[in-house]
PDB file of N, CA and C in Angstrom:
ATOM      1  N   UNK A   1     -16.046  19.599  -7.651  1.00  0.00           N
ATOM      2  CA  UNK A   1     -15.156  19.383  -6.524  1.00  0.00           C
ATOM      3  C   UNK A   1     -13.856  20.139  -6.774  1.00  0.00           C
ATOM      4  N   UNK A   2     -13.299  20.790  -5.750  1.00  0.00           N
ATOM      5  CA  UNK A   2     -11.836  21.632  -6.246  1.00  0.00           C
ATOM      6  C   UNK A   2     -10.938  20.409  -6.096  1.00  0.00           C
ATOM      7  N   UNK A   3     -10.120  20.927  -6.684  1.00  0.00           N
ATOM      8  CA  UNK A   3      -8.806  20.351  -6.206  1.00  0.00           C
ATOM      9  C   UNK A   3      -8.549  19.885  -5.022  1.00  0.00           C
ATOM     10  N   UNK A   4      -8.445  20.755  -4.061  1.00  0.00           N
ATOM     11  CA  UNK A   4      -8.017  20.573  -2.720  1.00  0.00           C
ATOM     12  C   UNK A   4      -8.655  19.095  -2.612  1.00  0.00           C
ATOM     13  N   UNK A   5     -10.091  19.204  -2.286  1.00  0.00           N
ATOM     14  CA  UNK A   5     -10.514  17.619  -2.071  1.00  0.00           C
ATOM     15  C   UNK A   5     -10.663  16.593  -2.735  1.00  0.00           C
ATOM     16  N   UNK A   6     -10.089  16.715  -4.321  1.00  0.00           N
ATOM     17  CA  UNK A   6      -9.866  15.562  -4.930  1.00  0.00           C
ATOM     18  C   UNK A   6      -9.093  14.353  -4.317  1.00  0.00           C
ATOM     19  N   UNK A   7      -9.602  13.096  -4.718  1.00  0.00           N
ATOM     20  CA  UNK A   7      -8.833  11.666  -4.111  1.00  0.00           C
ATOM     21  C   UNK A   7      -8.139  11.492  -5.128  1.00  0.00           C
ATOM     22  N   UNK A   8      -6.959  10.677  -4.335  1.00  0.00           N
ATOM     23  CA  UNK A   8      -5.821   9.802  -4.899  1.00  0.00           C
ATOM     24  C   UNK A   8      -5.767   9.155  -4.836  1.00  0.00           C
ATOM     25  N   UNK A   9      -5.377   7.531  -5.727  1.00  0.00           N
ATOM     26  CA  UNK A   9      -5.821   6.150  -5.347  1.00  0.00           C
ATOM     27  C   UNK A   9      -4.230   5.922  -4.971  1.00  0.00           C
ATOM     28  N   UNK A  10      -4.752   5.312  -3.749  1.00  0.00           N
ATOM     29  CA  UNK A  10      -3.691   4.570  -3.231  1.00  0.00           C
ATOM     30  C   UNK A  10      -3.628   2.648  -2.821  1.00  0.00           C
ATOM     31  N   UNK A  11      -2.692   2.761  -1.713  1.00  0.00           N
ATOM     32  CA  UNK A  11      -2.951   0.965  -1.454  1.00  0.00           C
ATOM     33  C   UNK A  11      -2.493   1.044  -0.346  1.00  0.00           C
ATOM     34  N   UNK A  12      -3.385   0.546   0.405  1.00  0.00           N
ATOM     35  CA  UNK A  12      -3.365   0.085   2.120  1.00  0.00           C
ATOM     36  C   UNK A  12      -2.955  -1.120   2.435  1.00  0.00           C
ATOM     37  N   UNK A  13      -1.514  -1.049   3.330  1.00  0.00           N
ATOM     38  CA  UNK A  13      -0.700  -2.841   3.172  1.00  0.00           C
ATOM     39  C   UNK A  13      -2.097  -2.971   4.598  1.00  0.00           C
ATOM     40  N   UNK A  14      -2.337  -3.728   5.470  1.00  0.00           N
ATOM     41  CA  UNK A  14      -3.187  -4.178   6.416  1.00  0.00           C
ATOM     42  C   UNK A  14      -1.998  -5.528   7.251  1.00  0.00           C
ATOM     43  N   UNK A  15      -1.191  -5.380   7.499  1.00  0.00           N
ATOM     44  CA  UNK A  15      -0.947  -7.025   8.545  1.00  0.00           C
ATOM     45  C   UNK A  15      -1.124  -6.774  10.146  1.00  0.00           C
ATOM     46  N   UNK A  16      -1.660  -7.606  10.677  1.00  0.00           N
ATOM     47  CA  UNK A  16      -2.170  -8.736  11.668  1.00  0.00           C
ATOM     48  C   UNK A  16      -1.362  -9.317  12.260  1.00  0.00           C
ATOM     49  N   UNK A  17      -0.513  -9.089  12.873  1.00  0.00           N
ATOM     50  CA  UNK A  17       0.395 -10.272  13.750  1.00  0.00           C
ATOM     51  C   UNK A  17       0.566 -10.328  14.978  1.00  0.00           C
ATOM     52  N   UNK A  18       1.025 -11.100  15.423  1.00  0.00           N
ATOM     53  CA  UNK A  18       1.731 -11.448  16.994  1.00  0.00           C
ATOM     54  C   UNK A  18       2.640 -10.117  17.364  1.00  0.00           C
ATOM     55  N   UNK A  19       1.703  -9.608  18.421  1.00  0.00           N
ATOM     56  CA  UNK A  19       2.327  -8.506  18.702  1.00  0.00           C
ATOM     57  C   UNK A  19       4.039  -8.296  19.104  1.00  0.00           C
ATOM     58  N   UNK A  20       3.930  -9.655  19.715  1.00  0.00           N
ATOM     59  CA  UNK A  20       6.201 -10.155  19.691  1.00  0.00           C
ATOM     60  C   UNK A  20       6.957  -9.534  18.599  1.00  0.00           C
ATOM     61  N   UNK A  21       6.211  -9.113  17.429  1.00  0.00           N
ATOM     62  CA  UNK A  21       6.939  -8.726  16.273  1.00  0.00           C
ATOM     63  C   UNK A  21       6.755  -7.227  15.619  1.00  0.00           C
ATOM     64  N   UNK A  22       6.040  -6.586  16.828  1.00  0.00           N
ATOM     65  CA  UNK A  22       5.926  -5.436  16.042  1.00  0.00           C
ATOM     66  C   UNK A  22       7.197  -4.877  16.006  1.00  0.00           C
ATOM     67  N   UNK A  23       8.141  -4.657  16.721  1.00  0.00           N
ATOM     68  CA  UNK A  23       9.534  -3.817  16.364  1.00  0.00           C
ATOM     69  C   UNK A  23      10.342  -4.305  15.604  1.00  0.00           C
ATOM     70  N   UNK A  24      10.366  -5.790  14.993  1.00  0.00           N
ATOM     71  CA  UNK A  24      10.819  -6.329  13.772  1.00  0.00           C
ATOM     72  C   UNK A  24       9.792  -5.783  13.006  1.00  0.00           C
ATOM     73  N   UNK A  25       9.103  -5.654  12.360  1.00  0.00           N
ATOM     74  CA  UNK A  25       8.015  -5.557  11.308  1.00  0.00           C
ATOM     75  C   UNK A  25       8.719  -4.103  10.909  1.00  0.00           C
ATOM     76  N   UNK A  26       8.328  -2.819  12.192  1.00  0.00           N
ATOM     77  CA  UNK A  26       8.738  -1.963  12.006  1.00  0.00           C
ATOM     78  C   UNK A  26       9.773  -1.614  11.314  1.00  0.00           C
ATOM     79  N   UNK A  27      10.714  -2.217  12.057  1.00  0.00           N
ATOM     80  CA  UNK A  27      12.281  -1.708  11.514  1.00  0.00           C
ATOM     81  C   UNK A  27      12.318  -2.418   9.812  1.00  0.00           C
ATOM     82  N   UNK A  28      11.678  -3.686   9.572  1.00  0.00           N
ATOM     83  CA  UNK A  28      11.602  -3.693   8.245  1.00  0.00           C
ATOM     84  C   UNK A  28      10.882  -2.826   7.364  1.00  0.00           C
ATOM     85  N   UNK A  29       9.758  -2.350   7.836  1.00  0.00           N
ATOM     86  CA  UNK A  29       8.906  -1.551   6.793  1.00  0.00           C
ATOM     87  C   UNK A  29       9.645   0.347   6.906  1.00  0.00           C
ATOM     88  N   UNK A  30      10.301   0.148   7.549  1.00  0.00           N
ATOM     89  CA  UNK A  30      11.232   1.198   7.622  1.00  0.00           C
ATOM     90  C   UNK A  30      12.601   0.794   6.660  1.00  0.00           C
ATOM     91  N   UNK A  31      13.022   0.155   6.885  1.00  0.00           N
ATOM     92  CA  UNK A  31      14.102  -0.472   5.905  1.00  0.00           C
ATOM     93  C   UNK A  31      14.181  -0.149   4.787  1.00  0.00           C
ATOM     94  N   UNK A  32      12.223  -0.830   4.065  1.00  0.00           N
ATOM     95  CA  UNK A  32      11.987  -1.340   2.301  1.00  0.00           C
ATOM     96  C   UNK A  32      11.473  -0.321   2.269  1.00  0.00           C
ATOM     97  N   UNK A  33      11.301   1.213   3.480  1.00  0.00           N
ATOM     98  CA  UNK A  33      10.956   2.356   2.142  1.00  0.00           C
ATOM     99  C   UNK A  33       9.440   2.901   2.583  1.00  0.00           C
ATOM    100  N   UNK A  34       8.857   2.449   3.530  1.00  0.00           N
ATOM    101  CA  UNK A  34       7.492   2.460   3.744  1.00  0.00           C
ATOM    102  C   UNK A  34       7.644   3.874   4.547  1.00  0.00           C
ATOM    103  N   UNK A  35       6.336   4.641   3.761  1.00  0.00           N
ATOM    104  CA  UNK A  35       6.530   5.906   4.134  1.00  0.00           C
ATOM    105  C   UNK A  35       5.680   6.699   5.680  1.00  0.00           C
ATOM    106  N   UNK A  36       5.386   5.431   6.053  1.00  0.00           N
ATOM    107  CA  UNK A  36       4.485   5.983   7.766  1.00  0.00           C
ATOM    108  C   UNK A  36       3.804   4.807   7.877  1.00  0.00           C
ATOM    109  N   UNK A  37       3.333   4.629   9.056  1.00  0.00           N
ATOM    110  CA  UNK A  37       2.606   3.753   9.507  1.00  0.00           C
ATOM    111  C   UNK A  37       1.813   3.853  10.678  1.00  0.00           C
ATOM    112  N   UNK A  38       0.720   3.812  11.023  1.00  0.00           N
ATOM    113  CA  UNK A  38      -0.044   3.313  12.060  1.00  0.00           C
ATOM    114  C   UNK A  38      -0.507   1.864  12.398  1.00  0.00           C
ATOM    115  N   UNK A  39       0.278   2.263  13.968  1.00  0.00           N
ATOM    116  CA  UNK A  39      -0.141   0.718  14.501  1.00  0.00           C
ATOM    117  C   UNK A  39      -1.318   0.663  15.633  1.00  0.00           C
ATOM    118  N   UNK A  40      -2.149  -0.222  16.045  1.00  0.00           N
ATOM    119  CA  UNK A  40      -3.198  -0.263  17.165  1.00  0.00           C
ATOM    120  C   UNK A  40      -2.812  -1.708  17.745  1.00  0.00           C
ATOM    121  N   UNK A  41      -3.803  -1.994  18.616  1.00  0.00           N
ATOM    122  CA  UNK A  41      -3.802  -3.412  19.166  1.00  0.00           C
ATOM    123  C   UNK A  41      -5.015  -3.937  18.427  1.00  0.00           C
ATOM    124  N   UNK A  42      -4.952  -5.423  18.371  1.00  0.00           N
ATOM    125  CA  UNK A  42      -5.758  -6.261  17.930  1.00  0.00           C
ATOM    126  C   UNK A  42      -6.513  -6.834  18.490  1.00  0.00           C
ATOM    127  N   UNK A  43      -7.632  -7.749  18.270  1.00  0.00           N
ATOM    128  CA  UNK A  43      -8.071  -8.890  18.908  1.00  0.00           C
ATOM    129  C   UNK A  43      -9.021  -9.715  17.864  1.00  0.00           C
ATOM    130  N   UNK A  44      -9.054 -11.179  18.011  1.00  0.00           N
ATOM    131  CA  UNK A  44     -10.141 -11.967  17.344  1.00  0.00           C
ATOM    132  C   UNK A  44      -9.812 -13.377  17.415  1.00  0.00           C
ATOM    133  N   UNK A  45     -10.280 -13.850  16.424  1.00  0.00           N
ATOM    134  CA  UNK A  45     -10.317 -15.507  15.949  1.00  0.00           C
ATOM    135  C   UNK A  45     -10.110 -15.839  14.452  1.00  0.00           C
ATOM    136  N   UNK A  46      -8.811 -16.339  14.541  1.00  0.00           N
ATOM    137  CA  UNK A  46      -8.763 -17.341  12.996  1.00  0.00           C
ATOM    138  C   UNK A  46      -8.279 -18.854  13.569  1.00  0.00           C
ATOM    139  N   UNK A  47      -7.835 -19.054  12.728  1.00  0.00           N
ATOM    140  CA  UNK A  47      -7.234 -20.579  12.647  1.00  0.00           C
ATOM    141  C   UNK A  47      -6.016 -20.966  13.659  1.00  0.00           C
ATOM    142  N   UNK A  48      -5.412 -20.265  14.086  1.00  0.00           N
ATOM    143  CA  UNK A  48      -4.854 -20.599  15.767  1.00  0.00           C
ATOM    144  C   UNK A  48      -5.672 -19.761  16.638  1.00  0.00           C
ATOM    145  N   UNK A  49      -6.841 -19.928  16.901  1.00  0.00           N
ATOM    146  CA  UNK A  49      -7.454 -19.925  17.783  1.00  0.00           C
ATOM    147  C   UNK A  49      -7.732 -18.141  18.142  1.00  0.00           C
ATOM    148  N   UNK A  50      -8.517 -17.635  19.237  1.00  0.00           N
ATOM    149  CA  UNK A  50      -8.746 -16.490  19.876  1.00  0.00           C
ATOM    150  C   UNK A  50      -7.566 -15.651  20.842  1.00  0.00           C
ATOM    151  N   UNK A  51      -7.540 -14.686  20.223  1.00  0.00           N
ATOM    152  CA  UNK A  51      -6.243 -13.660  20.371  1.00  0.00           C
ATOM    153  C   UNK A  51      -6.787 -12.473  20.893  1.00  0.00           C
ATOM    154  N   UNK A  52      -5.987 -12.109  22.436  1.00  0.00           N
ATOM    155  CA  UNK A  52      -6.767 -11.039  23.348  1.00  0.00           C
ATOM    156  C   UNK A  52      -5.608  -9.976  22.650  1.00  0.00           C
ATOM    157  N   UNK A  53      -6.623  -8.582  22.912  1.00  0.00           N
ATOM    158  CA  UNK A  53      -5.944  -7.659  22.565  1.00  0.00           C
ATOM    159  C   UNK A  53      -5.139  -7.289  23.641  1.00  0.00           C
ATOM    160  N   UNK A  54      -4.533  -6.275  23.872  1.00  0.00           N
ATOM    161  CA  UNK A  54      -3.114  -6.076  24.597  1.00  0.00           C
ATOM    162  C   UNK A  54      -2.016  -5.452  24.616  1.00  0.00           C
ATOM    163  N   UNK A  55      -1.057  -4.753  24.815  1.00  0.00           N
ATOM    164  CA  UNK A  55      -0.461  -3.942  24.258  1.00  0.00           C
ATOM    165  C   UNK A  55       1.176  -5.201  24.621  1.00  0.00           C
ATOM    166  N   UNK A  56       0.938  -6.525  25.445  1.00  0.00           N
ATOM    167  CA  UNK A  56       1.558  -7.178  25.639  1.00  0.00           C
ATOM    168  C   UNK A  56       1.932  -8.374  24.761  1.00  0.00           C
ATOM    169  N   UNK A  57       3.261  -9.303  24.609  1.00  0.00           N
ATOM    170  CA  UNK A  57       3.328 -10.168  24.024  1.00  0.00           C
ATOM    171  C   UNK A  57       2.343 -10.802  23.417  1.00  0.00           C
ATOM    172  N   UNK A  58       1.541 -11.251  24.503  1.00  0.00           N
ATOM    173  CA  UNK A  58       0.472 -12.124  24.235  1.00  0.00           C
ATOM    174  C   UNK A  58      -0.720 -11.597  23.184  1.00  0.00           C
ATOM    175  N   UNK A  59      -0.826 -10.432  22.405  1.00  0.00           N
ATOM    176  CA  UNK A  59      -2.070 -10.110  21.998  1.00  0.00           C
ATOM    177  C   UNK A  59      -1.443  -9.723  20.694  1.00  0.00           C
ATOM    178  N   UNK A  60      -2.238  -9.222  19.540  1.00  0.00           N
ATOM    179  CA  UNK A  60      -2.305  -9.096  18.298  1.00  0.00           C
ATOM    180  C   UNK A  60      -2.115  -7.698  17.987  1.00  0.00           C
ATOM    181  N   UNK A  61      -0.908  -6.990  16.714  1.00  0.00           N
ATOM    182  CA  UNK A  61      -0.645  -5.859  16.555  1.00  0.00           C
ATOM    183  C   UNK A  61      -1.572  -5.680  15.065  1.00  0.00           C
ATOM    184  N   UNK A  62      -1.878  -4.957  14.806  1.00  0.00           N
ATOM    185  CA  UNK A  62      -2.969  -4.132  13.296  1.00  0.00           C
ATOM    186  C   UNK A  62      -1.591  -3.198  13.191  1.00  0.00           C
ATOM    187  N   UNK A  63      -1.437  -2.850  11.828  1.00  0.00           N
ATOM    188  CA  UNK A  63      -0.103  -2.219  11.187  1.00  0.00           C
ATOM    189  C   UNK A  63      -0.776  -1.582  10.008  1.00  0.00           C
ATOM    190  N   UNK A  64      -0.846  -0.620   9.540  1.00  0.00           N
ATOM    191  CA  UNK A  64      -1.348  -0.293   8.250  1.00  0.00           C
ATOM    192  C   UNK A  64      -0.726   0.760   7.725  1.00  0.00           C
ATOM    193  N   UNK A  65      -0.602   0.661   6.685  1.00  0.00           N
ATOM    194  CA  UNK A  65       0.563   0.983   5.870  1.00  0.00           C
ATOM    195  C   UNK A  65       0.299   1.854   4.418  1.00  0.00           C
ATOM    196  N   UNK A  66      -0.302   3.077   4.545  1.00  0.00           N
ATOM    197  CA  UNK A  66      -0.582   3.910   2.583  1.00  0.00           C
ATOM    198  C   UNK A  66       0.437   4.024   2.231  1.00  0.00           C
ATOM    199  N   UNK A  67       0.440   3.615   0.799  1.00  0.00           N
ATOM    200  CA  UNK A  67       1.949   3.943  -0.148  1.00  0.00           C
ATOM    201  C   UNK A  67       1.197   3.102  -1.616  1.00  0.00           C
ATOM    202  N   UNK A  68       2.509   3.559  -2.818  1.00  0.00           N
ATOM    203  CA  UNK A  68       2.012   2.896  -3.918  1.00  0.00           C
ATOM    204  C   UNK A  68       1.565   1.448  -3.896  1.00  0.00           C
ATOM    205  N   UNK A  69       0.778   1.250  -4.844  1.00  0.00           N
ATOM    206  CA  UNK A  69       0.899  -0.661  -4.917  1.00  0.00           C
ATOM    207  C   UNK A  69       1.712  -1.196  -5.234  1.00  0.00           C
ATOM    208  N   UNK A  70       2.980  -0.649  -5.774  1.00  0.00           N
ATOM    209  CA  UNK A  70       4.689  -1.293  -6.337  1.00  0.00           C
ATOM    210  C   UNK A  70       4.781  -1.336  -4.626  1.00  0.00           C
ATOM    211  N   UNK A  71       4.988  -0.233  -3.933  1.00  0.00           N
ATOM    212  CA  UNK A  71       5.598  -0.480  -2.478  1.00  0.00           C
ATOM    213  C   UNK A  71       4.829  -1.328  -1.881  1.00  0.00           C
ATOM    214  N   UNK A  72       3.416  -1.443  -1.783  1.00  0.00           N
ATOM    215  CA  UNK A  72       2.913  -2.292  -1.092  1.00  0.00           C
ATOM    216  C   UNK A  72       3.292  -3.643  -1.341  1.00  0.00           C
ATOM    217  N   UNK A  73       2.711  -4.211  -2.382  1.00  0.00           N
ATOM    218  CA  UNK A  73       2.750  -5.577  -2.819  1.00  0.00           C
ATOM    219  C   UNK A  73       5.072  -5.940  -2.333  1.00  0.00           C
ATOM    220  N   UNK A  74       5.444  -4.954  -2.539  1.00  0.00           N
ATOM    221  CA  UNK A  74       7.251  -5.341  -1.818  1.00  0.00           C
ATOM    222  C   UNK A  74       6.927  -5.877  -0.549  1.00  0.00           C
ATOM    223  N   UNK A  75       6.329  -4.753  -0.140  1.00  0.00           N
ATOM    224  CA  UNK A  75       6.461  -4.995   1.854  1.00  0.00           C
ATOM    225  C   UNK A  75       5.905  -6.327   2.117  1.00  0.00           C
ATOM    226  N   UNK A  76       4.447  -6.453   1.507  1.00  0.00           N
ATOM    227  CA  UNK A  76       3.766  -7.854   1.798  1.00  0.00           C
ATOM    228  C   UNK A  76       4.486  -8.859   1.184  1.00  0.00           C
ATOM    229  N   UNK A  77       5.062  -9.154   0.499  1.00  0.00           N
ATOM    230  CA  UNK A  77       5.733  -9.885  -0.064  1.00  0.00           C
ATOM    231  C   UNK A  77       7.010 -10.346   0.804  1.00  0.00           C
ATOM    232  N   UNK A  78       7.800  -9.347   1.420  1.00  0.00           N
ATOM    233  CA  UNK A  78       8.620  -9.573   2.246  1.00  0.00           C
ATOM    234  C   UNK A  78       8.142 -10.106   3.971  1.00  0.00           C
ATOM    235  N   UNK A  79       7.124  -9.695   3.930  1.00  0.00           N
ATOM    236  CA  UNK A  79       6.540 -10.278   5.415  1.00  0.00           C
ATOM    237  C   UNK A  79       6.154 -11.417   5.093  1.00  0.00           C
ATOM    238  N   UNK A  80       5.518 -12.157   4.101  1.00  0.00           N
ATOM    239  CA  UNK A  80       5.109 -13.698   4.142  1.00  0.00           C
ATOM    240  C   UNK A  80       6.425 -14.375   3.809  1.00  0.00           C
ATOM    241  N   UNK A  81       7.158 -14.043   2.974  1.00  0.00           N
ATOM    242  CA  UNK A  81       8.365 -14.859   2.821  1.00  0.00           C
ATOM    243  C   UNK A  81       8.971 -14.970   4.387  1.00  0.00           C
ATOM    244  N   UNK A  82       9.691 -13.690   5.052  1.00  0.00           N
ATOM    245  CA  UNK A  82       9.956 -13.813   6.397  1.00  0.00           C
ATOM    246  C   UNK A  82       8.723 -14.546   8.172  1.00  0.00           C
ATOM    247  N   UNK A  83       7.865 -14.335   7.861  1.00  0.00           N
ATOM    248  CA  UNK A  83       7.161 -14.612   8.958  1.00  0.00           C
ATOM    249  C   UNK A  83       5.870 -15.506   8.740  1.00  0.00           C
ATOM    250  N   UNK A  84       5.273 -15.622   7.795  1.00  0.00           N
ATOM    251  CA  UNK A  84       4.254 -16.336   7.459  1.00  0.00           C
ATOM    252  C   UNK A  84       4.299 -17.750   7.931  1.00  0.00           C
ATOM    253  N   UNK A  85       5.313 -18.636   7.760  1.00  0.00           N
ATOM    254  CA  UNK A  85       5.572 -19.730   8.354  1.00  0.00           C
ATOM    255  C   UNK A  85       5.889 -20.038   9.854  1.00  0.00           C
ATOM    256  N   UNK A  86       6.204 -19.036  10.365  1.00  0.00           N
ATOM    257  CA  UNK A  86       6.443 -19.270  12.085  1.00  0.00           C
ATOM    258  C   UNK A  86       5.310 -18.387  12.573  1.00  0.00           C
ATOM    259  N   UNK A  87       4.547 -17.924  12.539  1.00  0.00           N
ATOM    260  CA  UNK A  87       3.924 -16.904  13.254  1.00  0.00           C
ATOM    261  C   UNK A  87       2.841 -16.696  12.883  1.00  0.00           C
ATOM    262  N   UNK A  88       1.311 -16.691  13.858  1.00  0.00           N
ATOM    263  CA  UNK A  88       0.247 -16.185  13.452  1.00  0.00           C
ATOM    264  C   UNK A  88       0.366 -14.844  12.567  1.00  0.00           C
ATOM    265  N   UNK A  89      -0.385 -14.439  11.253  1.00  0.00           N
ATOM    266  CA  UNK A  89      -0.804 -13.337  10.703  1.00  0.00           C
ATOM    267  C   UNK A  89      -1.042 -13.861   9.605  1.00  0.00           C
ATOM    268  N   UNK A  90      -1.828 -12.367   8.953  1.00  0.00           N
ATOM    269  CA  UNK A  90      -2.616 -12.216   8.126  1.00  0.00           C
ATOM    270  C   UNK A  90      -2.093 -10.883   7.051  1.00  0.00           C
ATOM    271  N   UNK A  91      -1.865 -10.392   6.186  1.00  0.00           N
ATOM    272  CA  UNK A  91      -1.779  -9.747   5.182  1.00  0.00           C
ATOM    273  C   UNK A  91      -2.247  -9.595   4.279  1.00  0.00           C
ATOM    274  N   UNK A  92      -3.118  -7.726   4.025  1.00  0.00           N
ATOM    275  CA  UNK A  92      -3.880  -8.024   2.884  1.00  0.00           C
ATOM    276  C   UNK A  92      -3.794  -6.312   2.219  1.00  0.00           C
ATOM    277  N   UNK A  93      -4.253  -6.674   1.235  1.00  0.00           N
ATOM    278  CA  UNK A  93      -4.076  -4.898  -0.005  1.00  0.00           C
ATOM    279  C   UNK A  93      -5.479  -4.486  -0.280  1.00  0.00           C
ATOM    280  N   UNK A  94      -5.797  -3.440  -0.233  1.00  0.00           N
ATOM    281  CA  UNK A  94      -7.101  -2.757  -0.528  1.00  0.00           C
ATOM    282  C   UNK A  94      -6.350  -1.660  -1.153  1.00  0.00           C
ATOM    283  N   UNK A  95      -7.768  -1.006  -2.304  1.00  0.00           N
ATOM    284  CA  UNK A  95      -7.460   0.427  -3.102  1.00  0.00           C
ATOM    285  C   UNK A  95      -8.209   1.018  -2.092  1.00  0.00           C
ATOM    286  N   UNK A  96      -7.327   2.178  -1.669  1.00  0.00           N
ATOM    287  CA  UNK A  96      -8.044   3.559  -1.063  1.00  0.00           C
ATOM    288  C   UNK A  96      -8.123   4.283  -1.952  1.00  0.00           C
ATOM    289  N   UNK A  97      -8.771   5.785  -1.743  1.00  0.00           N
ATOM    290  CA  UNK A  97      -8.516   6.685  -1.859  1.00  0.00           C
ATOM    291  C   UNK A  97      -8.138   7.636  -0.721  1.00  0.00           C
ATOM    292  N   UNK A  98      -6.901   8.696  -0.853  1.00  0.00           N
ATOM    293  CA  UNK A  98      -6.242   9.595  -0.360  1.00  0.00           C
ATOM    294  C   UNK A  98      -6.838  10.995  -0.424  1.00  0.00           C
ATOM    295  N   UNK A  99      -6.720  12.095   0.349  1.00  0.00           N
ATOM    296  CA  UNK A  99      -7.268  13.578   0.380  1.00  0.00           C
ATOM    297  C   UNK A  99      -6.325  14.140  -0.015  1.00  0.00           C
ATOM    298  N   UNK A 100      -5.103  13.661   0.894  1.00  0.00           N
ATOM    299  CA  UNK A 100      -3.843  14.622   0.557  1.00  0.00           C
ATOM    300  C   UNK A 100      -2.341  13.681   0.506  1.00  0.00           C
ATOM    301  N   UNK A 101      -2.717  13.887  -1.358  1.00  0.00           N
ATOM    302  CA  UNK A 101      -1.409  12.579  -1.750  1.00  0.00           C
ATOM    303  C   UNK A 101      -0.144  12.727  -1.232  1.00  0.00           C
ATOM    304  N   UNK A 102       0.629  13.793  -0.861  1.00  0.00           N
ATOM    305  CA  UNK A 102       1.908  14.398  -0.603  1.00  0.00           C
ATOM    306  C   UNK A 102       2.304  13.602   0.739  1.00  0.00           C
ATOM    307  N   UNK A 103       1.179  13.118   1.593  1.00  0.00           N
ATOM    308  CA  UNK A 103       1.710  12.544   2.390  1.00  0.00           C
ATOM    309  C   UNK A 103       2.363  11.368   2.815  1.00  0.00           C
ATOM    310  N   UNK A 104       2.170  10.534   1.164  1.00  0.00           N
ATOM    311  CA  UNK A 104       2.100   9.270   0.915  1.00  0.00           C
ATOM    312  C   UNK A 104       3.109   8.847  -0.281  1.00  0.00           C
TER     313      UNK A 104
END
């Protein structure tokens, strides 16, 4: 394999929330350092019940987040301390691998 397509291990933050909060979330993971992000709409079922997707209040934002696991495990750490108690979501860390580390 050359170079070029060698992987880089990285860490994927993943949170789940009440879409009411994506421009708080944002402006925090912008804040603590987080180097890009993609967001989509959500939808499903946990433990408060079935959540329509939506690009409105009412529906569920997906946020995902590549960067080190020092940065990750910060960001998640700062979203359950801040929001975990008032607000549907979910937060979680997976190892990726990366194509092109520079971006991350």
């Amino acid at each position: 394999m050359s170079n070029a397509h060698a992987s880089h291990e990285k860490c994927l933050l993943t949170v789940i929330s009440e879409a009411v909060l994506e421009a708080r979330l944002l402006d925090d993971l912008q804040r603590l350092g987080a180097p890009g992000w993609t967001v989509s709409d959500a939808r499903g079922r946990g433990n408060r019940g079935v959540r329509n997707a939506g690009w409105d209040n009412d529906g569920n934002v997906r946020i995902e987040v590549v960067c080190s696991r020092t940065l990750a495990e910060k960001l998640s750490q700062h979203v359950q301390q801040q929001y975990y108690a008032d607000y549907a979501m979910i937060c979680y860390l997976s190892a990726v691998e990366v194509l092109r580390p520079e971006k991350f």
